[in-house]
C-alpha atoms as a PDB file:
ATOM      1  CA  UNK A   1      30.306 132.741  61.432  1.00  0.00           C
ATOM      2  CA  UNK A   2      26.998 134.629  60.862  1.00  0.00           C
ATOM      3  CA  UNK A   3      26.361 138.486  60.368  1.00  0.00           C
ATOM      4  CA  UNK A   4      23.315 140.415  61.084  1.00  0.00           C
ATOM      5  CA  UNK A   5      22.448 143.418  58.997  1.00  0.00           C
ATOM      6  CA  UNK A   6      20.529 146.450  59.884  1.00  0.00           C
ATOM      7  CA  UNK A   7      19.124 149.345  57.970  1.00  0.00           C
ATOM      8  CA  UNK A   8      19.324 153.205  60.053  1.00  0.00           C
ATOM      9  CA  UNK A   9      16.380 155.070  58.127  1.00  0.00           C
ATOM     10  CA  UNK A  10      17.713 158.328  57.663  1.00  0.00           C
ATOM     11  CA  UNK A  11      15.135 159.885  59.807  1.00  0.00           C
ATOM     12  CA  UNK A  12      16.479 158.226  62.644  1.00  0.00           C
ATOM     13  CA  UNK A  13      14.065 155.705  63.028  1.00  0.00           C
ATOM     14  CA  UNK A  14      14.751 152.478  64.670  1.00  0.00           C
ATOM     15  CA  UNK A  15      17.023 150.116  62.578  1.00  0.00           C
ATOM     16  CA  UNK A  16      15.156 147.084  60.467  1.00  0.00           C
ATOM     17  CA  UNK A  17      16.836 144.158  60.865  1.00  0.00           C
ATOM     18  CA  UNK A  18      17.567 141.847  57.441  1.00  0.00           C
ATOM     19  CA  UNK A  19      16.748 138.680  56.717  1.00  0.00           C
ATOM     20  CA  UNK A  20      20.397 136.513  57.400  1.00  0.00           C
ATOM     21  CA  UNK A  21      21.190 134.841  53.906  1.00  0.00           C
ATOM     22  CA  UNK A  22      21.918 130.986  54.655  1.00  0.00           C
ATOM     23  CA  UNK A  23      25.595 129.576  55.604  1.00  0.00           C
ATOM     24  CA  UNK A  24      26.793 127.379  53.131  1.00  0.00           C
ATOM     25  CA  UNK A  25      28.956 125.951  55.504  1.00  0.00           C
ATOM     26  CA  UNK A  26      26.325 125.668  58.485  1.00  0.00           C
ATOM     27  CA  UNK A  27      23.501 124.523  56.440  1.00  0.00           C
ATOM     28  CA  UNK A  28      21.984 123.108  59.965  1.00  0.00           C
ATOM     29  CA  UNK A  29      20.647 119.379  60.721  1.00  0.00           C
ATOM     30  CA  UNK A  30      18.887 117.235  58.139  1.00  0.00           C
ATOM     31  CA  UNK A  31      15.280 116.777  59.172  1.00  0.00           C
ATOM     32  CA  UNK A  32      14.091 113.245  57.179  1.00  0.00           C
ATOM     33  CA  UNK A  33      11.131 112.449  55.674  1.00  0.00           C
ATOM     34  CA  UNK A  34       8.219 111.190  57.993  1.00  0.00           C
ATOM     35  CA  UNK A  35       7.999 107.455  56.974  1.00  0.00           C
ATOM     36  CA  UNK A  36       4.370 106.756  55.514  1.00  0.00           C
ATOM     37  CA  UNK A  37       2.531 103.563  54.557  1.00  0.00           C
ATOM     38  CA  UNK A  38       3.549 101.878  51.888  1.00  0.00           C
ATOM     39  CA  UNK A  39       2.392  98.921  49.178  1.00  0.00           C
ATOM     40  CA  UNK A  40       5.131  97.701  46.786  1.00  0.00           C
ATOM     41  CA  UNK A  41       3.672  95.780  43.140  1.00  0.00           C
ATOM     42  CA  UNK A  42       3.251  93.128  42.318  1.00  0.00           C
ATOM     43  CA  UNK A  43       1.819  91.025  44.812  1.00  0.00           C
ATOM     44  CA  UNK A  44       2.014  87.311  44.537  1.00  0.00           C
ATOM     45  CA  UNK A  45       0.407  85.744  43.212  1.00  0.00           C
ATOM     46  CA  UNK A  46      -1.134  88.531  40.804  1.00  0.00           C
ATOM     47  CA  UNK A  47      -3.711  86.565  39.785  1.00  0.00           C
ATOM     48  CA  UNK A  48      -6.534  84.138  40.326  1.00  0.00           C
ATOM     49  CA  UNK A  49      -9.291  82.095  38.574  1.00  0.00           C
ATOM     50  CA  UNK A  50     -13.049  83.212  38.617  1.00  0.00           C
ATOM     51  CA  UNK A  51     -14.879  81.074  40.079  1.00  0.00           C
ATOM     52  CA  UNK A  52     -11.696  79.001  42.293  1.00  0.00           C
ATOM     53  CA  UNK A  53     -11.363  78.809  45.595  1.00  0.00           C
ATOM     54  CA  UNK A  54      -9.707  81.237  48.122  1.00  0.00           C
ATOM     55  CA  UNK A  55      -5.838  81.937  47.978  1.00  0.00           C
ATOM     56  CA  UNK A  56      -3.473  83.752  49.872  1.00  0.00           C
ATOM     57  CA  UNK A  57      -1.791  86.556  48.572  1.00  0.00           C
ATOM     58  CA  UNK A  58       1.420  88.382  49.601  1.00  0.00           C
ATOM     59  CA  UNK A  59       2.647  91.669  49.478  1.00  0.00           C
ATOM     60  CA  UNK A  60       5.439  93.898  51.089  1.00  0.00           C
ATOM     61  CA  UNK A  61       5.905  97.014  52.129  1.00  0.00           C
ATOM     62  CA  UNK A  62       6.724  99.298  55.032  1.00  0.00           C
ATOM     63  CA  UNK A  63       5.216 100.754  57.990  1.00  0.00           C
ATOM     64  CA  UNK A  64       2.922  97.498  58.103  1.00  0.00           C
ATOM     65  CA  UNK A  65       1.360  97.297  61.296  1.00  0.00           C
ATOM     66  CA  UNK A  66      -1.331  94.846  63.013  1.00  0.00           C
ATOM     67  CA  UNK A  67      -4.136  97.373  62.103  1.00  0.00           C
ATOM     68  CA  UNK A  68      -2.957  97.750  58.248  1.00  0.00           C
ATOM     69  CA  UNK A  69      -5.717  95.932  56.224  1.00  0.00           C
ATOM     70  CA  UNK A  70      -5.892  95.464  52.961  1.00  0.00           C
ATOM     71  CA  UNK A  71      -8.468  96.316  50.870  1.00  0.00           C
ATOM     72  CA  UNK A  72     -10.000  94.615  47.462  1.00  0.00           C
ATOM     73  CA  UNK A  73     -10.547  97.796  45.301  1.00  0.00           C
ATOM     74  CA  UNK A  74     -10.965 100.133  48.267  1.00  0.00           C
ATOM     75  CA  UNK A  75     -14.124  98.453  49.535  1.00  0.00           C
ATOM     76  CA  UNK A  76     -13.761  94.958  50.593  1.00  0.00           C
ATOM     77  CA  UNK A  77     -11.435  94.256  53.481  1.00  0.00           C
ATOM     78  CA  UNK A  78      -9.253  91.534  52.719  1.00  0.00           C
ATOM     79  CA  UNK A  79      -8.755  88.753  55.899  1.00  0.00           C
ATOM     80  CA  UNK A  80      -4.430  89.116  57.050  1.00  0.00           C
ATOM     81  CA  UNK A  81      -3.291  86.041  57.825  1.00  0.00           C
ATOM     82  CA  UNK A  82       0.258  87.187  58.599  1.00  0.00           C
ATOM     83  CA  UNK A  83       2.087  90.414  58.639  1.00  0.00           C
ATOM     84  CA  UNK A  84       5.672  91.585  59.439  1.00  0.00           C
ATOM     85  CA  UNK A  85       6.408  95.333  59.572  1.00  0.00           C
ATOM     86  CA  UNK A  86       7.537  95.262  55.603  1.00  0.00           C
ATOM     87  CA  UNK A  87       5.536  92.368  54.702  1.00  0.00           C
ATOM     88  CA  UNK A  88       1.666  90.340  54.903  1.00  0.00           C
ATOM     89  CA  UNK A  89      -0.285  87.890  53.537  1.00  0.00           C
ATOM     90  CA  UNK A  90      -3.994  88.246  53.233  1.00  0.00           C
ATOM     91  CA  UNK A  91      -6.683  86.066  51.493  1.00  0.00           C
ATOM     92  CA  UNK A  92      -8.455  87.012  48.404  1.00  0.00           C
ATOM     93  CA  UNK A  93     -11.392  84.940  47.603  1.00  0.00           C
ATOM     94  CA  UNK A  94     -12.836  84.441  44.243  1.00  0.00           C
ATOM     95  CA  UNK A  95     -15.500  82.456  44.778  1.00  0.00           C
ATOM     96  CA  UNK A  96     -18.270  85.074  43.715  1.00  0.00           C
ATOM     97  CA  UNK A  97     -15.933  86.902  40.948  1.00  0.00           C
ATOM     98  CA  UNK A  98     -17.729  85.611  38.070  1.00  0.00           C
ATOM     99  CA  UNK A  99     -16.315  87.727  34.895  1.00  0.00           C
ATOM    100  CA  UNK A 100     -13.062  88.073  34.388  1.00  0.00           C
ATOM    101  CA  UNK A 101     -11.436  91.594  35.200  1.00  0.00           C
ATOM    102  CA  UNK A 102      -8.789  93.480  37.242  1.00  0.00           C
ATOM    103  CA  UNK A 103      -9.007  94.576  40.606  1.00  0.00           C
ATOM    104  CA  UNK A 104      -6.861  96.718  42.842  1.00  0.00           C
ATOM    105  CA  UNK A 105      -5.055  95.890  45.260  1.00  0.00           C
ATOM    106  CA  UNK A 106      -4.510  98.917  48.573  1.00  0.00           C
ATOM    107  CA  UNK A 107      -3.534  99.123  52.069  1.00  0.00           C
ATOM    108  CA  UNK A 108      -5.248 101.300  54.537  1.00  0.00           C
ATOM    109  CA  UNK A 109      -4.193 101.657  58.385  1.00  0.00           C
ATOM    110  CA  UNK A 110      -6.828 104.002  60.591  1.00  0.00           C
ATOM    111  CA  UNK A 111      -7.240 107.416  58.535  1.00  0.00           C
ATOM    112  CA  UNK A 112      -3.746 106.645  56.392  1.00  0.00           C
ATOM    113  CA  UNK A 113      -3.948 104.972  52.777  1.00  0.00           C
ATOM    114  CA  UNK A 114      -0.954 103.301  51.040  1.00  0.00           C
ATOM    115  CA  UNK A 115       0.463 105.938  48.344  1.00  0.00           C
ATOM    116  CA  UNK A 116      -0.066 103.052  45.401  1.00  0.00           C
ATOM    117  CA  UNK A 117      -2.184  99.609  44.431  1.00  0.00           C
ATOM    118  CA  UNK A 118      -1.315  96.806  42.491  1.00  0.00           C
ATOM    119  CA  UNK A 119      -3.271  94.974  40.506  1.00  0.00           C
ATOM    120  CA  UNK A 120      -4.724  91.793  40.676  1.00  0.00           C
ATOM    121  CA  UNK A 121      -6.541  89.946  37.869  1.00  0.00           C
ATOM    122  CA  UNK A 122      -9.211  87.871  37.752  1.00  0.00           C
ATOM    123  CA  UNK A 123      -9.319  85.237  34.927  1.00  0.00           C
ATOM    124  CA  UNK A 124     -11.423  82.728  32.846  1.00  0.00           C
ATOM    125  CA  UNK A 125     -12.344  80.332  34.976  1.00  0.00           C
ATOM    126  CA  UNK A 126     -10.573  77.007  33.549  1.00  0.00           C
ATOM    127  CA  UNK A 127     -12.972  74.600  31.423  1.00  0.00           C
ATOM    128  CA  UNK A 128     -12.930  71.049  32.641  1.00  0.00           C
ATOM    129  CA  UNK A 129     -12.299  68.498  29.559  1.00  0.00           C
ATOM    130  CA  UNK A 130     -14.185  65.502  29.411  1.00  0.00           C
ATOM    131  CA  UNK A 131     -12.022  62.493  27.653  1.00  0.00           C
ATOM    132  CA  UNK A 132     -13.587  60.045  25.419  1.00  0.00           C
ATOM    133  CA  UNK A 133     -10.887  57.429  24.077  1.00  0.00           C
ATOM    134  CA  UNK A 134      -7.321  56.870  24.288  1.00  0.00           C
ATOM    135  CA  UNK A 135      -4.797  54.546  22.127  1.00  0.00           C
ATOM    136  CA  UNK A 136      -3.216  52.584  22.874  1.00  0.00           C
ATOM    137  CA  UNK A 137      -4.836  51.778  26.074  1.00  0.00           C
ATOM    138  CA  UNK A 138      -2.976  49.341  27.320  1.00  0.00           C
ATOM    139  CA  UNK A 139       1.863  49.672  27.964  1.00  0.00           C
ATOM    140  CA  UNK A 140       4.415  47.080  29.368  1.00  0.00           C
ATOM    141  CA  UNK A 141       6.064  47.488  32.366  1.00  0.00           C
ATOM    142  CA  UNK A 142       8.976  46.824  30.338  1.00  0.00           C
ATOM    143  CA  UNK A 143       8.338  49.421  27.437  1.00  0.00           C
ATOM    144  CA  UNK A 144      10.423  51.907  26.983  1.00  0.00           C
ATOM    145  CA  UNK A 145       8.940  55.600  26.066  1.00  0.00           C
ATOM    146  CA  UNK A 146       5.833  55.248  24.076  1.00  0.00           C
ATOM    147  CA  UNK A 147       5.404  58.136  21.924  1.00  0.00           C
ATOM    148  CA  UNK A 148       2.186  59.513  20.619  1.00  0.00           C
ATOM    149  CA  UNK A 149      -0.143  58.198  21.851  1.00  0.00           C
ATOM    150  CA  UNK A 150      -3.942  59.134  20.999  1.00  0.00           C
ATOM    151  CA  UNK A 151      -6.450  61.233  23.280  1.00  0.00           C
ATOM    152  CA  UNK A 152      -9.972  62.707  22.560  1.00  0.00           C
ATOM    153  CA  UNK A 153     -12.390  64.377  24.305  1.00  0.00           C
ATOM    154  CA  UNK A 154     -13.639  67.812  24.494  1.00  0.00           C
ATOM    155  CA  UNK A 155     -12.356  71.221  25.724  1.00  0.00           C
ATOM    156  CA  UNK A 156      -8.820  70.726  25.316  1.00  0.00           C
ATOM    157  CA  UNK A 157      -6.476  73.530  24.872  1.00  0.00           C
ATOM    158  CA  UNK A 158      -2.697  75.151  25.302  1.00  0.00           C
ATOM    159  CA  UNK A 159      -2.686  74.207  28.893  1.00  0.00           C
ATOM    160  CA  UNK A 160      -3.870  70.643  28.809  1.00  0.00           C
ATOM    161  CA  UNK A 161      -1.307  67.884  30.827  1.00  0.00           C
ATOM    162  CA  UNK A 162      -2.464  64.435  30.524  1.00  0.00           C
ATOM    163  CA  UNK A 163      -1.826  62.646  33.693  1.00  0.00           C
ATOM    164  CA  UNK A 164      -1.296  59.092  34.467  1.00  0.00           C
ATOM    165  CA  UNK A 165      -0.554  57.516  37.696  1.00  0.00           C
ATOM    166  CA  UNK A 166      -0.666  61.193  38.983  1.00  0.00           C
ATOM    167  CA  UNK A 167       2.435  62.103  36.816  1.00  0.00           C
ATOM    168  CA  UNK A 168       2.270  64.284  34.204  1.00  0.00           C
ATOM    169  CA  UNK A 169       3.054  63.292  30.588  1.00  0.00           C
ATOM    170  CA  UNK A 170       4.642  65.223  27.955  1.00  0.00           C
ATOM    171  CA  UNK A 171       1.400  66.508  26.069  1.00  0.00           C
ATOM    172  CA  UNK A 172       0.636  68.274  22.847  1.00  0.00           C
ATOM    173  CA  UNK A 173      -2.342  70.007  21.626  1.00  0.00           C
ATOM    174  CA  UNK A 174      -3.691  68.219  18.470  1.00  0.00           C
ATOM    175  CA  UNK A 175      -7.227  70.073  18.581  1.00  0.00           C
ATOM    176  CA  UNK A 176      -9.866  71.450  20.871  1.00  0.00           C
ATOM    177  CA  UNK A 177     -10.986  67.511  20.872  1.00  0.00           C
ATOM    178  CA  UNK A 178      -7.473  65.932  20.526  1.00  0.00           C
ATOM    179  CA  UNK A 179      -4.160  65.339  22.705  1.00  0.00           C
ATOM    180  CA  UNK A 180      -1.123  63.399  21.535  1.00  0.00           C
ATOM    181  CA  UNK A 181       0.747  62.234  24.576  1.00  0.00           C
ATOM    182  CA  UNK A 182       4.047  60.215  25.580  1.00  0.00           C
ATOM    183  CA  UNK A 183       4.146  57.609  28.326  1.00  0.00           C
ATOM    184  CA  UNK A 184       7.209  57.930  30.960  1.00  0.00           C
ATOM    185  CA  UNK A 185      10.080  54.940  30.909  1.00  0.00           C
ATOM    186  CA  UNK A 186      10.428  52.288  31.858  1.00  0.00           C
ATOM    187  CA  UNK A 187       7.274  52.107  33.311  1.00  0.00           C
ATOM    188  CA  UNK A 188       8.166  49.556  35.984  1.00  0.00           C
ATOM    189  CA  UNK A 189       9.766  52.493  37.736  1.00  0.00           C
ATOM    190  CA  UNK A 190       6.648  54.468  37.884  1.00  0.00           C
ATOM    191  CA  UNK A 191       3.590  52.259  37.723  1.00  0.00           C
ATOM    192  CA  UNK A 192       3.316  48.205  38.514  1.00  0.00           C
ATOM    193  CA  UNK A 193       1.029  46.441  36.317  1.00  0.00           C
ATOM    194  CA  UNK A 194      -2.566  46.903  36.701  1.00  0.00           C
ATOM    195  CA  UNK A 195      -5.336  49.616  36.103  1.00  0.00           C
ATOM    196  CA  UNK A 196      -4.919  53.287  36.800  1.00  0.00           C
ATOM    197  CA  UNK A 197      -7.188  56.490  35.764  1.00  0.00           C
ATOM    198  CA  UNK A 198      -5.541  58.126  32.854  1.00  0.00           C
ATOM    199  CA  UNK A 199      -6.900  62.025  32.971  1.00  0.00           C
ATOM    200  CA  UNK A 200      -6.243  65.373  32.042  1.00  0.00           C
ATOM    201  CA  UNK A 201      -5.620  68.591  33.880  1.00  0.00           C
ATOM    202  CA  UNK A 202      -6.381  72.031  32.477  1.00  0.00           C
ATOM    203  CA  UNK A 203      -5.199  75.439  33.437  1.00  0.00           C
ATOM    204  CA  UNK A 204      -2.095  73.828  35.564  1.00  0.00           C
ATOM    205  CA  UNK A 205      -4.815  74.262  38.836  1.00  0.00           C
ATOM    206  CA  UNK A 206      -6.823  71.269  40.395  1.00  0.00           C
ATOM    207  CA  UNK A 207      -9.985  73.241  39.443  1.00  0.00           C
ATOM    208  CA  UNK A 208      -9.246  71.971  35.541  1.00  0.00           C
ATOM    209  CA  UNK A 209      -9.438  67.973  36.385  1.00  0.00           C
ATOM    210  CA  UNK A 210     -11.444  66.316  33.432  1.00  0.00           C
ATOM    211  CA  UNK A 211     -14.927  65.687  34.481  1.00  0.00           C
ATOM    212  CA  UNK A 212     -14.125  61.718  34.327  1.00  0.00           C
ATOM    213  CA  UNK A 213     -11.225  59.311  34.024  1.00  0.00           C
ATOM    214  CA  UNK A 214     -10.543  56.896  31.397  1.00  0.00           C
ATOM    215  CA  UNK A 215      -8.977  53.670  32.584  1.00  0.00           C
ATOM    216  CA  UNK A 216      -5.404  52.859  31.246  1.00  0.00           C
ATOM    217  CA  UNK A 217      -3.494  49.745  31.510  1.00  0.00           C
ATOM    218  CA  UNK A 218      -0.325  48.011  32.361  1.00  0.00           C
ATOM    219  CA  UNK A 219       0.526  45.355  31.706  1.00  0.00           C
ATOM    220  CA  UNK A 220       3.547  42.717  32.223  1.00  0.00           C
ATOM    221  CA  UNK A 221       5.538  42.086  29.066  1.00  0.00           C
ATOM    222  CA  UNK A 222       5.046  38.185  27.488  1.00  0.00           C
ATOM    223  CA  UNK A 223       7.847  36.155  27.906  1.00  0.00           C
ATOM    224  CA  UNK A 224       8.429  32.660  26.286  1.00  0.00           C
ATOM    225  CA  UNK A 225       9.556  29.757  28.064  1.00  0.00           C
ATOM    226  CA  UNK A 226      13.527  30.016  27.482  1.00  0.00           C
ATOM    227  CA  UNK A 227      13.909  26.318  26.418  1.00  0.00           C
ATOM    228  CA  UNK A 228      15.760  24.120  25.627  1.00  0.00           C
ATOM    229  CA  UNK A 229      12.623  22.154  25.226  1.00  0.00           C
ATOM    230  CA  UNK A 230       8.924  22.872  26.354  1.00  0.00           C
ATOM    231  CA  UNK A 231       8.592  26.426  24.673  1.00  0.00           C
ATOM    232  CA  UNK A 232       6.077  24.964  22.136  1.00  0.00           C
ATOM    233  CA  UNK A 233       4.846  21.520  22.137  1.00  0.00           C
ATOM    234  CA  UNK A 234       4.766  20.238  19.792  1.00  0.00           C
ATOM    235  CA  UNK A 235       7.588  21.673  18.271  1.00  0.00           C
ATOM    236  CA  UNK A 236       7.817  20.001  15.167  1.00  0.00           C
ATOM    237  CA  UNK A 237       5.028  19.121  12.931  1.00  0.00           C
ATOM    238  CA  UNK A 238       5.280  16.244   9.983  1.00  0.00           C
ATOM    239  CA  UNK A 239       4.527  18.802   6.815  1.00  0.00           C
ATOM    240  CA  UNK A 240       1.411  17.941   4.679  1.00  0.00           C
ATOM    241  CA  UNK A 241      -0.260  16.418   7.291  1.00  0.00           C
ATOM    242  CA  UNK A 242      -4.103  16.850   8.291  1.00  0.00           C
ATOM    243  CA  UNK A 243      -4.878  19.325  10.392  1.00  0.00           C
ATOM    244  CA  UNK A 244      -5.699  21.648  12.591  1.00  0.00           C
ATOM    245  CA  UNK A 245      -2.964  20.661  15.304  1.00  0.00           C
ATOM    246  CA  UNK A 246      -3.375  22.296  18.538  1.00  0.00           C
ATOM    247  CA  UNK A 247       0.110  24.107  19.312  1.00  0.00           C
ATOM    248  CA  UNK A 248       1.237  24.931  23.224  1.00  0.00           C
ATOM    249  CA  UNK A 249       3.175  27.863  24.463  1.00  0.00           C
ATOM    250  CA  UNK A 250       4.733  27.759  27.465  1.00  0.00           C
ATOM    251  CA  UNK A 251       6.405  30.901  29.019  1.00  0.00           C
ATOM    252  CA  UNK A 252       5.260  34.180  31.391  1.00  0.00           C
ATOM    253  CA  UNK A 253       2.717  36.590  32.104  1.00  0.00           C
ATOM    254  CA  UNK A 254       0.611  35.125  29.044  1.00  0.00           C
ATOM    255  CA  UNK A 255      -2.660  36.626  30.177  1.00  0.00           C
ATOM    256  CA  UNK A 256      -6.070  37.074  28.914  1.00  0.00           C
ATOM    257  CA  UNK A 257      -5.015  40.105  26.757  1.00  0.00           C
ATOM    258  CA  UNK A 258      -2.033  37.904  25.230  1.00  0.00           C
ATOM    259  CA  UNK A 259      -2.267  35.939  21.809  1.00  0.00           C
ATOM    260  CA  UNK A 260       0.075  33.985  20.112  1.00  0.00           C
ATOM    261  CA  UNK A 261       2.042  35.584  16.956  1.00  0.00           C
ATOM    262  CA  UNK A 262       2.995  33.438  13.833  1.00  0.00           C
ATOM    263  CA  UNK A 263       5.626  34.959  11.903  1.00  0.00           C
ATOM    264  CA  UNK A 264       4.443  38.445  13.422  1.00  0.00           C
ATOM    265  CA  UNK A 265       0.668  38.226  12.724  1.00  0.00           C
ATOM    266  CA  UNK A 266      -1.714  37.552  15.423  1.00  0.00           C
ATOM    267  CA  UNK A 267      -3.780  34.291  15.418  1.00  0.00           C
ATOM    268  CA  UNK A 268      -6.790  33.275  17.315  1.00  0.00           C
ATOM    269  CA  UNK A 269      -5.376  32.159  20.691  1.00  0.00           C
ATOM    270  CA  UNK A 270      -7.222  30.514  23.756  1.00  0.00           C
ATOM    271  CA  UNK A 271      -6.394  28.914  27.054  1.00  0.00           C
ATOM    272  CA  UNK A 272      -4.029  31.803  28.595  1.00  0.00           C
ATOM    273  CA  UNK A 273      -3.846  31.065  32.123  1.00  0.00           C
ATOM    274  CA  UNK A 274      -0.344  33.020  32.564  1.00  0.00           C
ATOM    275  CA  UNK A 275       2.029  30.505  31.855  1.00  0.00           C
ATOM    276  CA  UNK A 276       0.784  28.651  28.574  1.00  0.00           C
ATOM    277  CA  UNK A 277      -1.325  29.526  25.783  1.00  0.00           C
ATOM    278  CA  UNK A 278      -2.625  27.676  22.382  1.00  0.00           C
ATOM    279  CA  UNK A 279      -3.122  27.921  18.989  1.00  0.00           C
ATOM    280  CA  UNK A 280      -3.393  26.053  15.871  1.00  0.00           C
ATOM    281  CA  UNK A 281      -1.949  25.719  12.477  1.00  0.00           C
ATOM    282  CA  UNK A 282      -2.735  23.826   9.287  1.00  0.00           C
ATOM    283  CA  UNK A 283       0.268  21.765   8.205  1.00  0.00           C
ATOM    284  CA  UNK A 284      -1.772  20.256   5.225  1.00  0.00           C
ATOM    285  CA  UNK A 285      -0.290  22.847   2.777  1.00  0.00           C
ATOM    286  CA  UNK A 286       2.719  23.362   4.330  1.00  0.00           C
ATOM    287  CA  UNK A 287       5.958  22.576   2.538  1.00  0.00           C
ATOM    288  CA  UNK A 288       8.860  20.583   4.329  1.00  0.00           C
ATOM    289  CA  UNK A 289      11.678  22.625   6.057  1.00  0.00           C
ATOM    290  CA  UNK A 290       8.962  25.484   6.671  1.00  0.00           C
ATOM    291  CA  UNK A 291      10.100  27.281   9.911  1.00  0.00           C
ATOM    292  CA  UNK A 292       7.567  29.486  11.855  1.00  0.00           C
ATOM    293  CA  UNK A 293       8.672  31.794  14.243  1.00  0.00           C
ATOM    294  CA  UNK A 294       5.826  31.688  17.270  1.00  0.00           C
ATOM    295  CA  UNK A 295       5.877  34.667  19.253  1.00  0.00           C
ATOM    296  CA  UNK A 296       3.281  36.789  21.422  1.00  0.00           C
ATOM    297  CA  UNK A 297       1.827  40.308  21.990  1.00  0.00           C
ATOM    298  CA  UNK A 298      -0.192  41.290  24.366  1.00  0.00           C
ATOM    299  CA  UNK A 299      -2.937  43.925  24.147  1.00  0.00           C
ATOM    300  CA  UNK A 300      -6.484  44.943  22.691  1.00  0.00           C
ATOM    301  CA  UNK A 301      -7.455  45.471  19.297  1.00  0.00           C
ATOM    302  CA  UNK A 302      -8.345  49.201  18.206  1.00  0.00           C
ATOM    303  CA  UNK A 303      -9.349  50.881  14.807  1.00  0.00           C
ATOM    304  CA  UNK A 304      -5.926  52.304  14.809  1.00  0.00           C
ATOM    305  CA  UNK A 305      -4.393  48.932  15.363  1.00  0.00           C
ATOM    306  CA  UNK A 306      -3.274  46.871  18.341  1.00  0.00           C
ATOM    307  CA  UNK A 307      -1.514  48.071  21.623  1.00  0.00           C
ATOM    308  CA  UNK A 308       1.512  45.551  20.467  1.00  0.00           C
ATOM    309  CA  UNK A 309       2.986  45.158  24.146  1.00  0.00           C
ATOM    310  CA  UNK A 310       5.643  43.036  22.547  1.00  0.00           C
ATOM    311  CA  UNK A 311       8.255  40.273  24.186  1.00  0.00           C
ATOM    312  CA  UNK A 312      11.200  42.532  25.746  1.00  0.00           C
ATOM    313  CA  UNK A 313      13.295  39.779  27.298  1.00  0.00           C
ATOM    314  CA  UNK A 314      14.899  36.949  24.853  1.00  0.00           C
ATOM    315  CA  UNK A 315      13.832  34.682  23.171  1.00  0.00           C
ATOM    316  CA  UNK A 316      11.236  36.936  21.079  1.00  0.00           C
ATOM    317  CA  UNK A 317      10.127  33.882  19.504  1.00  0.00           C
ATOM    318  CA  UNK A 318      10.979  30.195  19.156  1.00  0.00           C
ATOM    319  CA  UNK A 319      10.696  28.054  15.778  1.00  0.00           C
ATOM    320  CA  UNK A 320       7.906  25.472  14.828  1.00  0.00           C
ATOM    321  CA  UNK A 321       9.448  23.395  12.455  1.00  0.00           C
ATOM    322  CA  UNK A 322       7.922  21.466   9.657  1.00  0.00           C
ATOM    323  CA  UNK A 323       9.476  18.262   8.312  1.00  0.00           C
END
């Protein structure tokens, strides 16, 4: 129910009529709020790399509509690749953004402008490494993890991933000039034998590949001949006699890299054609009932020491016996 009010001025002038105070129980309809173009922060991604190539960039929203564009800092209208009415994805190109800042991100349909921005940063652009030397250089395709291994090079930092076989290795930062790195296991699973670029990726972003590739190799584990007979020949040597005598080893995958091990220390070693090998030993000043244990490693000799891709499969070695 609703009154109206008058005033009678006492002259008997026409009555005034009073403004009606509101009905709390009629307050009338609700009128809403006209929607209005929005941008919601971030977008994704919120960032790019001076210097990198173009990327696409999404952001939601409302009131989106086929003539919303978006707009790099108010003045550069940003290609829309796809929109929905909360929701588009436009390309920002950074090709030409040479120092790193931030930029802002708006939306602008006809005469209307998106009540916020979000920002969008430009970074460093990522310094390519360049890699110099690696040890070892050279796994089994039997080996199990091979931990720390040795990297240089230049321009290495928090972000560097050494990759082999285009899978990346657990890295750590040693120096600006250094990575230590693990090989994956067992490598048979991953990578056959043979040659593959070993290289290094900066930044997490293609843009950070090393400027060159270092070759890396893997190789099949040595295996000795498993006997009973043939493994060395000959396989017993009269002690004290003149020497040198010429010693064969039979077995596998005894290839130019491989060289024969007596008691564990590498001796010259020629012939390997993949299934035998040879050395020699001196018997002259070798006492009776001397057993050496012949073995083989395969592998190239660094300053650090030797690759030592070792015999995985039994036997590791087989006795030369001196009587």
């Amino acid at each position: 129910m609703s009154y109206m009010a008058f005033c009678f001025d006492k002259c008997g002038n026409p009555s005034t009529p009073l403004p009606i105070p509101p009905d709390p129980w009629n307050p009338g309809p609700v009128i809403p709020p006209t929607p209005v173009l929005t941008l919601i922060c971030p977008v994704s991604p919120i960032s790019a790399i001076c210097g990198s190539a173009p990327l696409p960039v999404s952001a939601n929203g409302s009131l989106i509509t086929a003539t919303t564009v978006p707009y790099l800092d108010g003045i550069t209208a940003l290609p829309v690749v796809t929109f929905s009415p909360t929701s588009l994805t436009f390309t920002v190109d950074p090709t030409n953004e040479l120092t790193p800042r931030i930029a802002q991100i708006s939306l602008r349909d006809g005469a209307e402008t998106a009540i916020a921005t979000c920002p969008f940063e430009f970074t460093s652009a990522v310094i390519r490494p360049t890699l110099t030397y690696v040890f070892p250089d050279n796994i089994g395709t039997e080996d199990a993890v091979r931990t720390g291994l040795k990297l240089t090079g230049l321009n290495f930092d928090a972000t560097s991933v050494v990759v082999l076989d285009q899978k990346d290795c657990v890295t750590r930062l040693v120096s600006p000039t250094e990575l230590s790195f693990d090989t994956y296991a067992p490598a048979s699973n991953n990578t056959g034998s043979g040659t593959y670029n070993l290289r290094v990726r900066n930044g997490g972003v293609p843009e950070g590949y090393s400027v060159n590739t270092i070759p890396f190799y893997v190789s099949r584990n040595p295996k000795l001949w498993p006997g009973p007979t043939g493994t060395l020949t000959p396989a017993t040597i009269p002690a004290g006699s003149p020497g040198p005598v010429s010693v064969k080893v039979a077995g596998y995958d005894l290839n130019g890299k491989t060289v024969a091990t007596v008691d564990g220390v590498m001796v010259p070693t020629t012939g390997q054609n993949g299934s035998i090998m040879f050395f020699e030993v001196d018997p002259s000043t070798v006492a009776p009932g001397t057993v050496m244990q012949i073995g083989a490693v395969t592998g190239h000799q660094h300053p650090e020491g030797h690759d030592n891709v070792v015999i995985i499969t039994p036997p590791l070695t087989w006795p030369l016996s001196f009587t």
